[in-house]
C-alpha atoms as a PDB file:
ATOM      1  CA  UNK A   1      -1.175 -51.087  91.728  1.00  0.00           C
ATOM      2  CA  UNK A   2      -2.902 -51.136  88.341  1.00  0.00           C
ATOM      3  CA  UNK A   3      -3.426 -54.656  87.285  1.00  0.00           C
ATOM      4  CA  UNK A   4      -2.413 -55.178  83.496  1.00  0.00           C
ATOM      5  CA  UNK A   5      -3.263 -58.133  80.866  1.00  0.00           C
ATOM      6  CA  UNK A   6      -1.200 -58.144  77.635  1.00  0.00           C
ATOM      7  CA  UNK A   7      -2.051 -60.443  74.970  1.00  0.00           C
ATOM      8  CA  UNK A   8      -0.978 -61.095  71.533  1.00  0.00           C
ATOM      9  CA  UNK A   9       2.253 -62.996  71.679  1.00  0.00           C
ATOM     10  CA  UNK A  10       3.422 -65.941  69.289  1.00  0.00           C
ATOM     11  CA  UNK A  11       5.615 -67.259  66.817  1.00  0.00           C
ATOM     12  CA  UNK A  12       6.442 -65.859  63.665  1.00  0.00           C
ATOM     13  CA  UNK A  13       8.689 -66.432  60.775  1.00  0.00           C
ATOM     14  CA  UNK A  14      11.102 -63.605  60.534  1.00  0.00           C
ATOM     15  CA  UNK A  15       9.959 -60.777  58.144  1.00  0.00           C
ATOM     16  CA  UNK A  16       6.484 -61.384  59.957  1.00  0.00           C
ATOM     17  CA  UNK A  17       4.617 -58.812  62.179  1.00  0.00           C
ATOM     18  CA  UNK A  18       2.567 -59.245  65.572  1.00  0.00           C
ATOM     19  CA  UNK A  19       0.319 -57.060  67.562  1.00  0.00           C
ATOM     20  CA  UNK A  20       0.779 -56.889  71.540  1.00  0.00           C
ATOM     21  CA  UNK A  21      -1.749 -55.276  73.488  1.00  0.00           C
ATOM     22  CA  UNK A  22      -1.669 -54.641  76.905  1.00  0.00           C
ATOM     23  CA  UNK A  23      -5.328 -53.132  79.062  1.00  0.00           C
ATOM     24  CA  UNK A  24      -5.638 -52.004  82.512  1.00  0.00           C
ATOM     25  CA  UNK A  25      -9.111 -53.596  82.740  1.00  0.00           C
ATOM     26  CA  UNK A  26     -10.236 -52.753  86.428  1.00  0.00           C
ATOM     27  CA  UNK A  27      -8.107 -49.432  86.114  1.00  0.00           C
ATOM     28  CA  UNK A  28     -10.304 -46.345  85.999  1.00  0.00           C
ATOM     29  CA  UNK A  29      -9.560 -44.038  83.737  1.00  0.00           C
ATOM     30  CA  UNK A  30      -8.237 -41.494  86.356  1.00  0.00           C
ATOM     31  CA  UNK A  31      -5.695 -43.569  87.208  1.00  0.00           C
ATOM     32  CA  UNK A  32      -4.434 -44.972  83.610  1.00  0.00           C
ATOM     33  CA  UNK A  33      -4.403 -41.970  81.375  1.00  0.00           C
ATOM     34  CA  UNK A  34      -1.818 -39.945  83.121  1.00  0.00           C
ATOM     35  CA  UNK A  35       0.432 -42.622  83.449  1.00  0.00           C
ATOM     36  CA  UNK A  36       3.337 -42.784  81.128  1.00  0.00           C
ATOM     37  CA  UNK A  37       3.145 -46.901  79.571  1.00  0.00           C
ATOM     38  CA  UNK A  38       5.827 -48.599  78.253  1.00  0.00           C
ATOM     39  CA  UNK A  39       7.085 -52.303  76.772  1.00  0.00           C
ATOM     40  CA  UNK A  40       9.829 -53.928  78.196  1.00  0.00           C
ATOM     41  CA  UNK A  41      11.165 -57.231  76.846  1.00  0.00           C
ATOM     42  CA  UNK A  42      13.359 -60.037  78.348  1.00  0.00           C
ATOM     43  CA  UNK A  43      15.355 -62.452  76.404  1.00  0.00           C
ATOM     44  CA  UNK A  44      16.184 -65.789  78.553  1.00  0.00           C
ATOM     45  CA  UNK A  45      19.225 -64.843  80.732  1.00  0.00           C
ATOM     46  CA  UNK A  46      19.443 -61.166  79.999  1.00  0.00           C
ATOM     47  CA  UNK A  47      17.970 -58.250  81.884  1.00  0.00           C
ATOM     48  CA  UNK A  48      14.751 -56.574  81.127  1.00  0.00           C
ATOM     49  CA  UNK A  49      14.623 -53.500  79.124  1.00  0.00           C
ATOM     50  CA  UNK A  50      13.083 -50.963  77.732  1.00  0.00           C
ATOM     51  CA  UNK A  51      11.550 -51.404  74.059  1.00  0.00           C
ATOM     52  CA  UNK A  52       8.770 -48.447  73.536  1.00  0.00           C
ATOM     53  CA  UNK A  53       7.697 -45.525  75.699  1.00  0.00           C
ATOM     54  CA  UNK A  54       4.305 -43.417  75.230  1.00  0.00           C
ATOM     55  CA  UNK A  55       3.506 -40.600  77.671  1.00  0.00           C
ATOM     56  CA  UNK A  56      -0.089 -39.405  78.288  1.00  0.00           C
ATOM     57  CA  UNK A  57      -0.250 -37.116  75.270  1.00  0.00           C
ATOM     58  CA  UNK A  58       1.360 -39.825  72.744  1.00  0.00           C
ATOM     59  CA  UNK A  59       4.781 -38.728  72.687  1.00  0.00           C
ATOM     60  CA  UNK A  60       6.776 -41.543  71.694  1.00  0.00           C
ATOM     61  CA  UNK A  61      10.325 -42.872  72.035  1.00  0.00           C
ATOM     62  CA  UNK A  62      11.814 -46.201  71.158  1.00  0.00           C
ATOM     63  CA  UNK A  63      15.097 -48.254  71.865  1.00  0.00           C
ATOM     64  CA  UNK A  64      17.709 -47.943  68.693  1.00  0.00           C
ATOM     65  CA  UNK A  65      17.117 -51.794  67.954  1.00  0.00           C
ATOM     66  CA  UNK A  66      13.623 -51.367  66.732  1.00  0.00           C
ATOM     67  CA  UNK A  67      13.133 -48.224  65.374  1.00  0.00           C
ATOM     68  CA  UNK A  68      11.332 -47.983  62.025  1.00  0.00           C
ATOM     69  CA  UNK A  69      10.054 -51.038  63.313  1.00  0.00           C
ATOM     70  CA  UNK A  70       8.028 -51.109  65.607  1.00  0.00           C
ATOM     71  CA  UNK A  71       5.303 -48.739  67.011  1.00  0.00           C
ATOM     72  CA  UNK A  72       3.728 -47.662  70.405  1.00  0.00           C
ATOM     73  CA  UNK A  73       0.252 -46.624  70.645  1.00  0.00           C
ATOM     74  CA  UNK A  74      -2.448 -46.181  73.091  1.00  0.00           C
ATOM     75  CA  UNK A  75      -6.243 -45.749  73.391  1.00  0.00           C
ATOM     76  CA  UNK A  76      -7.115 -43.952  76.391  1.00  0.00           C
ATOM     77  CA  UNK A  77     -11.049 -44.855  76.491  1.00  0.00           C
ATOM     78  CA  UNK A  78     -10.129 -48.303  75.945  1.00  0.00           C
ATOM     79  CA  UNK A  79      -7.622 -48.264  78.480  1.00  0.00           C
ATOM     80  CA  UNK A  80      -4.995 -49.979  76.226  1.00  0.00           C
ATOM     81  CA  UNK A  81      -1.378 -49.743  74.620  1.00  0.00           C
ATOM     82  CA  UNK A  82      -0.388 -51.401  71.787  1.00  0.00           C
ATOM     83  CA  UNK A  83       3.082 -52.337  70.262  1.00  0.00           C
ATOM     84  CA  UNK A  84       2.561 -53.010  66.523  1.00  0.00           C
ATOM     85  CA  UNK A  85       6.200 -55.076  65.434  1.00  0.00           C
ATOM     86  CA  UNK A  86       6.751 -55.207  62.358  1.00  0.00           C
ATOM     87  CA  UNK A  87       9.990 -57.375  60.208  1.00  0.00           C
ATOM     88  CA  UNK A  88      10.591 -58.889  63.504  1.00  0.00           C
ATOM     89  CA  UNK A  89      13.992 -60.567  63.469  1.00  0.00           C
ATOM     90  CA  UNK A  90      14.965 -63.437  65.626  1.00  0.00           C
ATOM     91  CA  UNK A  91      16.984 -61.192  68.030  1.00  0.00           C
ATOM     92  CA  UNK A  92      13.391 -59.564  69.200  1.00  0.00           C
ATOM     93  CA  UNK A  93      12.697 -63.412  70.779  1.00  0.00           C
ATOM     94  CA  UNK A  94      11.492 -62.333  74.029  1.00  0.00           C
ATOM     95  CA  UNK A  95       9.330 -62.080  76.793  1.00  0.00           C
ATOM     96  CA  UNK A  96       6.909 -58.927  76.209  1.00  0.00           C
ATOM     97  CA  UNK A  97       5.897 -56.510  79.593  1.00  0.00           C
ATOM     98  CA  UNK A  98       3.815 -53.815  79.841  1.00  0.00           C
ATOM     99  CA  UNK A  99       4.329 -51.106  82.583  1.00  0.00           C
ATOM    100  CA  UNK A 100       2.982 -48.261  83.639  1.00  0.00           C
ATOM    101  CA  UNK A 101       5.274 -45.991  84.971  1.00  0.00           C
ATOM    102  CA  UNK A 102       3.175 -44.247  87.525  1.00  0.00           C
ATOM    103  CA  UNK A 103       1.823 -47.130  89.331  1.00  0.00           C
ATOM    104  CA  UNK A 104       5.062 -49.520  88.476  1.00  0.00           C
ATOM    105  CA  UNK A 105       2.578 -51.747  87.856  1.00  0.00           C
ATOM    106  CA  UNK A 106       3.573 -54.788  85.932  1.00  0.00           C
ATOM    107  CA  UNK A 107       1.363 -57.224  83.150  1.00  0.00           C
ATOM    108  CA  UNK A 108       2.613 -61.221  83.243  1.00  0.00           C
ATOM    109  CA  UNK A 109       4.059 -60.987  80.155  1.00  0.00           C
ATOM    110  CA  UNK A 110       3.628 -62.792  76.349  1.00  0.00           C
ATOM    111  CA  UNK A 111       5.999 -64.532  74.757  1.00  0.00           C
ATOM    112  CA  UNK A 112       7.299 -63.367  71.330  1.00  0.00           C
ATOM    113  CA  UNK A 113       9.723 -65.891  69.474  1.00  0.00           C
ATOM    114  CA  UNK A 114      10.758 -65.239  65.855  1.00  0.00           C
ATOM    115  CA  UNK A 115      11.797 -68.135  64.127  1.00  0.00           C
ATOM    116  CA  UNK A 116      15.033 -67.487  61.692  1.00  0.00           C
END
């Protein structure tokens, strides 16, 4: 298991942006840079799913909903992935996870809500 610590939820006014970040601080380096990461987000009483993927080289992919909108990144020697979101609407009120794929590790979450 890789143990992950996102930060950077809050509450915005729609239109407004937020950074999440997400590090693998006892991870060594070994372990997280192969992996695949990922954010996931779950809205009260729906499932969890998928909202950005990055693979190991920085290939990128993102759900329909927030294309042009938001972007993945990741910083291998910092052992960290980011998710920059951008004109965030009040449909991307949610609770933000980070994953990484290899490990199926899991982070605790941070809340995002966008106020309409």
């Amino acid at each position: 298991q890789v143990y992950l610590v996102e930060s950077g939820g809050g509450s915005v006014q729609a239109g407004g942006s937020l950074r999440l970040s997400c590090k693998a601080p006892r991870a060594i380096t070994s372990v997280f840079n192969p992996s695949p990461m990922a954010w996931y987000r779950q809205a009260p009483g729906k499932q969890r799913d998928l909202v950005a993927q990055i693979s190991n080289d920085g290939r990128t992919n993102y759900a329909d909903s927030v294309k042009g909108r938001f972007t993945i990144s990741r910083d291998n020697t910092r052992k960290t992935i980011y998710l920059q979101m951008n004109s965030l609407l009040p449909e991307d009120t949610a609770v933000y996870y980070c994953h990484h794929i290899k490990s199926t590790s899991w982070g605790q979450g941070t809340q995002v809500t966008v106020q309409g």
